[in-house]
PDB file of N, CA and C in Angstrom:
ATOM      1  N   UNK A   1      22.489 -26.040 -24.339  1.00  0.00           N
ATOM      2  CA  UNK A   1      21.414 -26.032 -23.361  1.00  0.00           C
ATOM      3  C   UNK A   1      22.008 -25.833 -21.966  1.00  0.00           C
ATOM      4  N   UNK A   2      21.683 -24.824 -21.312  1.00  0.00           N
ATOM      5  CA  UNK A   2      21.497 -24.514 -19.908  1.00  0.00           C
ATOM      6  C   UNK A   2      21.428 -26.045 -18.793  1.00  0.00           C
ATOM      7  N   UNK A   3      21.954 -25.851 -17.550  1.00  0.00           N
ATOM      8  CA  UNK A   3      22.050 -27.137 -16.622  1.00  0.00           C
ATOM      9  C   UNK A   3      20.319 -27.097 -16.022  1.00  0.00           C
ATOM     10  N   UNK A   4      19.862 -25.378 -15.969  1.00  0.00           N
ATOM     11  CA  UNK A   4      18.621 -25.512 -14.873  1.00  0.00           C
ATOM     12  C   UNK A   4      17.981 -26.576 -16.755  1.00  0.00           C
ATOM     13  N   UNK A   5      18.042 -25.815 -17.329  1.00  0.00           N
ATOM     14  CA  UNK A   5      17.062 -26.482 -18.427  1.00  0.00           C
ATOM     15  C   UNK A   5      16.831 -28.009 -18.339  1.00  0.00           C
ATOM     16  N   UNK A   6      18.335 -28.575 -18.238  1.00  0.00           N
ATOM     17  CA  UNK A   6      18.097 -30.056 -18.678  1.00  0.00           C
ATOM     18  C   UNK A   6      17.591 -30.584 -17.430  1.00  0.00           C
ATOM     19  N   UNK A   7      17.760 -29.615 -16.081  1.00  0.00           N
ATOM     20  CA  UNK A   7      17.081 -30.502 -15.232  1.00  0.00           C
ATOM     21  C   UNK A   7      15.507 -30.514 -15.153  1.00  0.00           C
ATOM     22  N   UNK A   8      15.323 -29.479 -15.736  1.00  0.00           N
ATOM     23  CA  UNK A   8      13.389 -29.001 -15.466  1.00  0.00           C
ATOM     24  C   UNK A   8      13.317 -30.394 -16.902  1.00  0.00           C
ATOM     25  N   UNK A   9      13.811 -30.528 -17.911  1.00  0.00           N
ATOM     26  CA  UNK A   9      13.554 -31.913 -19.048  1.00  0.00           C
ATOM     27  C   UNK A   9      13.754 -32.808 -18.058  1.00  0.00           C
ATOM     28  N   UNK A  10      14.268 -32.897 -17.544  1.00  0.00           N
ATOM     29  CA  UNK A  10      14.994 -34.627 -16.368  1.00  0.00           C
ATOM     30  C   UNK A  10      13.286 -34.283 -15.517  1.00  0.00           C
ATOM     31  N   UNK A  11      13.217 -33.313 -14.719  1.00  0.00           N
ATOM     32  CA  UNK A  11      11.893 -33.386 -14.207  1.00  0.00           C
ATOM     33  C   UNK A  11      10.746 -33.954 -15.009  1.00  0.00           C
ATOM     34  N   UNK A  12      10.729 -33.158 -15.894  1.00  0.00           N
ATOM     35  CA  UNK A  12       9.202 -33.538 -16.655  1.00  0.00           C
ATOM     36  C   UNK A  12       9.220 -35.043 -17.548  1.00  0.00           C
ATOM     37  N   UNK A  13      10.439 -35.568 -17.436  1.00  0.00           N
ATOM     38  CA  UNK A  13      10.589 -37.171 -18.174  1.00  0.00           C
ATOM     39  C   UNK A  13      10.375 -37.868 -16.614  1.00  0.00           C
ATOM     40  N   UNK A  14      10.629 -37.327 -15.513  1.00  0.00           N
ATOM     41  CA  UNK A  14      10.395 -37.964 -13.669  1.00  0.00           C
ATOM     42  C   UNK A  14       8.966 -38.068 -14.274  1.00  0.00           C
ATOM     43  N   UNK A  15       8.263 -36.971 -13.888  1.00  0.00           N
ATOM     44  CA  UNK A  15       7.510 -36.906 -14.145  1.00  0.00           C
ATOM     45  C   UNK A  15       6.363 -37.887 -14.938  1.00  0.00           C
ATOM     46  N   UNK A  16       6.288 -37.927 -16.373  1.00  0.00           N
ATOM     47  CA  UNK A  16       6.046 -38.699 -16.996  1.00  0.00           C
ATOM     48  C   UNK A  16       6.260 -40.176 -16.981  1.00  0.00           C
ATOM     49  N   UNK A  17       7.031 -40.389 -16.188  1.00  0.00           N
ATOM     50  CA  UNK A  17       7.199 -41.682 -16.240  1.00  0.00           C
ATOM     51  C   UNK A  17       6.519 -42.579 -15.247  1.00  0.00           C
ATOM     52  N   UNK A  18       6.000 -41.080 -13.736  1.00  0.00           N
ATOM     53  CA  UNK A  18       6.067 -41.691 -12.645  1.00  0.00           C
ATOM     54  C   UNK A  18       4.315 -42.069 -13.046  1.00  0.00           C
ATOM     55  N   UNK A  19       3.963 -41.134 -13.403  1.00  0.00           N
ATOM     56  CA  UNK A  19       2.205 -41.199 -13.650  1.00  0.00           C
ATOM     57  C   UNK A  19       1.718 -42.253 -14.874  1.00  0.00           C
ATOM     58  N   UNK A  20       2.936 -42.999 -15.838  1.00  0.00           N
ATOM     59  CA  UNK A  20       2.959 -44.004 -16.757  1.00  0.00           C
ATOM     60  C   UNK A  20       2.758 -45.139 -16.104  1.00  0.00           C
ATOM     61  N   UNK A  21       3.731 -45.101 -14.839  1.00  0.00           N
ATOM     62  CA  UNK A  21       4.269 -46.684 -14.409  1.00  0.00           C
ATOM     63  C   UNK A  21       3.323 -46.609 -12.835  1.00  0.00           C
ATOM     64  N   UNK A  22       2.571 -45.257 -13.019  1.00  0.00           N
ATOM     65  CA  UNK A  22       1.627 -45.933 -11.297  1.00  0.00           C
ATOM     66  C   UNK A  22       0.625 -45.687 -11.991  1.00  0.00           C
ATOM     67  N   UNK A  23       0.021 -45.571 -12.983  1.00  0.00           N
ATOM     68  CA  UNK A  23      -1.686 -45.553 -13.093  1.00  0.00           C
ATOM     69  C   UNK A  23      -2.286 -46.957 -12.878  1.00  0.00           C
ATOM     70  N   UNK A  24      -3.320 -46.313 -12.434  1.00  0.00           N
ATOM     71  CA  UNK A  24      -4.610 -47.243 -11.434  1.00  0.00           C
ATOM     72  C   UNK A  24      -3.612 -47.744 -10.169  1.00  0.00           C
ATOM     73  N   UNK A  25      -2.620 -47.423 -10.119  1.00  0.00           N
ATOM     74  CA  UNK A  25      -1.995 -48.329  -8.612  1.00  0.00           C
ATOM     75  C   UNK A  25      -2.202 -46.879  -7.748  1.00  0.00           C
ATOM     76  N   UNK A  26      -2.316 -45.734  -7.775  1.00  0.00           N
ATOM     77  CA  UNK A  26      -2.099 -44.311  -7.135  1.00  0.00           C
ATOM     78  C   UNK A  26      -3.642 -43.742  -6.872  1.00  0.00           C
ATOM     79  N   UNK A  27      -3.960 -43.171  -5.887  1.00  0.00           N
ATOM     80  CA  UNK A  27      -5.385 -42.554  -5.892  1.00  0.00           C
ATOM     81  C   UNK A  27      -5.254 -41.436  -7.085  1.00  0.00           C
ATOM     82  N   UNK A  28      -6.509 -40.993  -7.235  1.00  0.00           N
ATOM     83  CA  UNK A  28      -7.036 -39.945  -8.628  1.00  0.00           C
ATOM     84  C   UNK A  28      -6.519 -38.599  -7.915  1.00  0.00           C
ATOM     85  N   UNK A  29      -6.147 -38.285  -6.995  1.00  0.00           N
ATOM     86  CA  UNK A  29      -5.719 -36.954  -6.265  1.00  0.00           C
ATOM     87  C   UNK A  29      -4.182 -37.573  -6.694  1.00  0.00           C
ATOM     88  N   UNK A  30      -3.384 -38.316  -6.239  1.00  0.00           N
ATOM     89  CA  UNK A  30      -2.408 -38.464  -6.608  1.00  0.00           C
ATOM     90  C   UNK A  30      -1.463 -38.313  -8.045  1.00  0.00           C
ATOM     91  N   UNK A  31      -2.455 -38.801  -8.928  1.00  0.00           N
ATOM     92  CA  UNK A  31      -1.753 -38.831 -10.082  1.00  0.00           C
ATOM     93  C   UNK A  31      -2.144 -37.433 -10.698  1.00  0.00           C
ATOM     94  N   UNK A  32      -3.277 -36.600 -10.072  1.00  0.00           N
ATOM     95  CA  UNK A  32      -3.491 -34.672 -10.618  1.00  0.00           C
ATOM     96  C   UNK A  32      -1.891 -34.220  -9.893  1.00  0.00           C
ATOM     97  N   UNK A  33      -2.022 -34.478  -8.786  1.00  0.00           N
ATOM     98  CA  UNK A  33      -0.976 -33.362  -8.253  1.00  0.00           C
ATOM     99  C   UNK A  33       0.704 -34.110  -9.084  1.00  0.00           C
ATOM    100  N   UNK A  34       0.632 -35.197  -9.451  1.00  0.00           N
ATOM    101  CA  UNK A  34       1.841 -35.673 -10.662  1.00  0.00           C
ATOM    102  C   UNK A  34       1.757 -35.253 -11.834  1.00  0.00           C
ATOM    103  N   UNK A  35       0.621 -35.191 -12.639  1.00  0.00           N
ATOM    104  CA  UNK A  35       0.411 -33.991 -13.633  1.00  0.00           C
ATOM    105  C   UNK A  35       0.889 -32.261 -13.483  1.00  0.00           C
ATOM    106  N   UNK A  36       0.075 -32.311 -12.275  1.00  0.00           N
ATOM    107  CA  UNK A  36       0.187 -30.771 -11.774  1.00  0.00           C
ATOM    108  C   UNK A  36       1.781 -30.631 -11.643  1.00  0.00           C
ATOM    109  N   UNK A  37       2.788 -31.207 -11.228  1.00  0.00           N
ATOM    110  CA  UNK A  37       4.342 -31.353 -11.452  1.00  0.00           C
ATOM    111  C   UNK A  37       4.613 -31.107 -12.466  1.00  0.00           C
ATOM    112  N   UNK A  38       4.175 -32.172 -13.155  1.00  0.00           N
ATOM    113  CA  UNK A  38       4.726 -32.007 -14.510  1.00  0.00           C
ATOM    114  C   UNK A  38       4.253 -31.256 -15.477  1.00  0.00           C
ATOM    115  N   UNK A  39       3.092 -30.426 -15.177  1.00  0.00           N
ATOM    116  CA  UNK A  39       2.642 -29.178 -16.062  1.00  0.00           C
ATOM    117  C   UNK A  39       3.594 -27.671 -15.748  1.00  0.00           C
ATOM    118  N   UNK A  40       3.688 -28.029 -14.111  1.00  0.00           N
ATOM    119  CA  UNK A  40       4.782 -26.962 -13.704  1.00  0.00           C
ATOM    120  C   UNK A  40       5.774 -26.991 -14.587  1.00  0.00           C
ATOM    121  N   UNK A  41       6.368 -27.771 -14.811  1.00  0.00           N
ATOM    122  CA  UNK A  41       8.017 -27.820 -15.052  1.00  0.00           C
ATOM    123  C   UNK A  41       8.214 -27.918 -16.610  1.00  0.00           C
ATOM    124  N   UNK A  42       6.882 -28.064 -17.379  1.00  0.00           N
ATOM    125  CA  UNK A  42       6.881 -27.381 -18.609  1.00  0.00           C
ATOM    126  C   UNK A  42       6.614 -26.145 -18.605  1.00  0.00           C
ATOM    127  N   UNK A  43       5.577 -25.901 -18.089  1.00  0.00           N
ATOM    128  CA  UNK A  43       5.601 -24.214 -18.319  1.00  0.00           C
ATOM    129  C   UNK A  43       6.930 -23.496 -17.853  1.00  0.00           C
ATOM    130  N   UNK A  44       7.491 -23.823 -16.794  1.00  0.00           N
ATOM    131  CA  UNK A  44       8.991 -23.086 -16.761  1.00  0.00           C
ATOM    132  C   UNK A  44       9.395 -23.032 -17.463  1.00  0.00           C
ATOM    133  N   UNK A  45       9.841 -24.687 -18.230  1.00  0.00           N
ATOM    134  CA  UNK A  45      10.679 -24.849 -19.634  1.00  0.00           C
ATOM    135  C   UNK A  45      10.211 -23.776 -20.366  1.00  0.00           C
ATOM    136  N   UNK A  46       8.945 -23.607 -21.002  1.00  0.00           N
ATOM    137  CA  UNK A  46       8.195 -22.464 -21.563  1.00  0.00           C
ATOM    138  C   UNK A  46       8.843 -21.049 -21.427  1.00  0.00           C
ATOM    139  N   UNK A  47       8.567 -20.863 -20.349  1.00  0.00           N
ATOM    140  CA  UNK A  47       9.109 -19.629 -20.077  1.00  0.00           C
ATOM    141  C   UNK A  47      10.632 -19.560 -19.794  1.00  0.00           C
ATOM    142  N   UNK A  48      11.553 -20.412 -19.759  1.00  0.00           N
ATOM    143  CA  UNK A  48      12.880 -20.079 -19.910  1.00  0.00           C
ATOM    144  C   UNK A  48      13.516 -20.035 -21.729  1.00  0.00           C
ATOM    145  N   UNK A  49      12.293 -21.012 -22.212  1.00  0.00           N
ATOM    146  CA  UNK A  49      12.384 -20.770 -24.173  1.00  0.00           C
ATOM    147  C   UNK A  49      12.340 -19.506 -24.467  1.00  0.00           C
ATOM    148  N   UNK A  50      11.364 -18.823 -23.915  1.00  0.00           N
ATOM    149  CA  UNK A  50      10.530 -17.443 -24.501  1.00  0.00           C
ATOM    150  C   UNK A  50      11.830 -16.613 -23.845  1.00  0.00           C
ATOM    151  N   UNK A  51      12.410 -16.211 -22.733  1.00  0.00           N
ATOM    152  CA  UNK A  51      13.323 -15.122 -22.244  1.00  0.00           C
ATOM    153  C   UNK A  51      14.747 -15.503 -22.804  1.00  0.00           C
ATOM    154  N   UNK A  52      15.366 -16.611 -23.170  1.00  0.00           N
ATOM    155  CA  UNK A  52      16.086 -16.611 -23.901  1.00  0.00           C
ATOM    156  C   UNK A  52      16.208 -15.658 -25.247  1.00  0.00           C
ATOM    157  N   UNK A  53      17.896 -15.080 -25.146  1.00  0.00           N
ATOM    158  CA  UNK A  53      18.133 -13.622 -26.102  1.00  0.00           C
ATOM    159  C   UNK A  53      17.636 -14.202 -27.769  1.00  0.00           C
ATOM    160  N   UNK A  54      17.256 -13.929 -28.448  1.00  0.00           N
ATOM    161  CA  UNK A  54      17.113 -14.000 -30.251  1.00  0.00           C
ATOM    162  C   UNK A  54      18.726 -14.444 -30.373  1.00  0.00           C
ATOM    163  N   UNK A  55      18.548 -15.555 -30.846  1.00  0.00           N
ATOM    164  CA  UNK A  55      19.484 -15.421 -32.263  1.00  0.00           C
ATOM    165  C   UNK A  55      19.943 -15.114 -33.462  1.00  0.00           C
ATOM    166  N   UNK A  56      20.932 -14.677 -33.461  1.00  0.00           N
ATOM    167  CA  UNK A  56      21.583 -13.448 -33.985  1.00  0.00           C
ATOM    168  C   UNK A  56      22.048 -13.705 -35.805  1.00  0.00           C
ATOM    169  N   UNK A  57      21.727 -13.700 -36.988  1.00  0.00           N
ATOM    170  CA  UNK A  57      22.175 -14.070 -38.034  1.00  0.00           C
ATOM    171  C   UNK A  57      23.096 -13.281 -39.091  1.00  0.00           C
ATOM    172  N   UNK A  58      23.522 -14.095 -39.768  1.00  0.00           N
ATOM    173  CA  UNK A  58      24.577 -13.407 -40.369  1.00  0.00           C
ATOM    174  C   UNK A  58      23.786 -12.221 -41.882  1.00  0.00           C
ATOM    175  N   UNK A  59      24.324 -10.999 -41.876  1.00  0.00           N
ATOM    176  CA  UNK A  59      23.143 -10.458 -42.793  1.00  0.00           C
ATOM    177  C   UNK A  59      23.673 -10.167 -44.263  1.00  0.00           C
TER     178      UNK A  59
END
């Protein structure tokens, strides 16, 4: 695994954790735009899965 990779995973576990350990303490705008983070930084993940080359097998 790639360094950007494990950091966009390190993001989206930030992420997840931050909107776990503040619900109901955070306004309702607050905890969208902490979702909205952490939807970002999967879909990157997403899209750095998908452009990654095929792996190659033995025939």
């Amino acid at each position: 695994m790639q360094a950007e990779e494990k950091m966009l995973q390190a993001e989206i576990e930030f992420w997840r954790y931050m909107i776990e350990s503040r619900r109901g303490t955070v306004s309702e705008q607050a905890t969208e735009r902490m979702l909205n983070a952490c939807e970002l930084a999967q879909r990157k993940l997403m899209m750095m899965d998908s452009k990654s080359p095929p792996v190659r097998t033995r025939q």
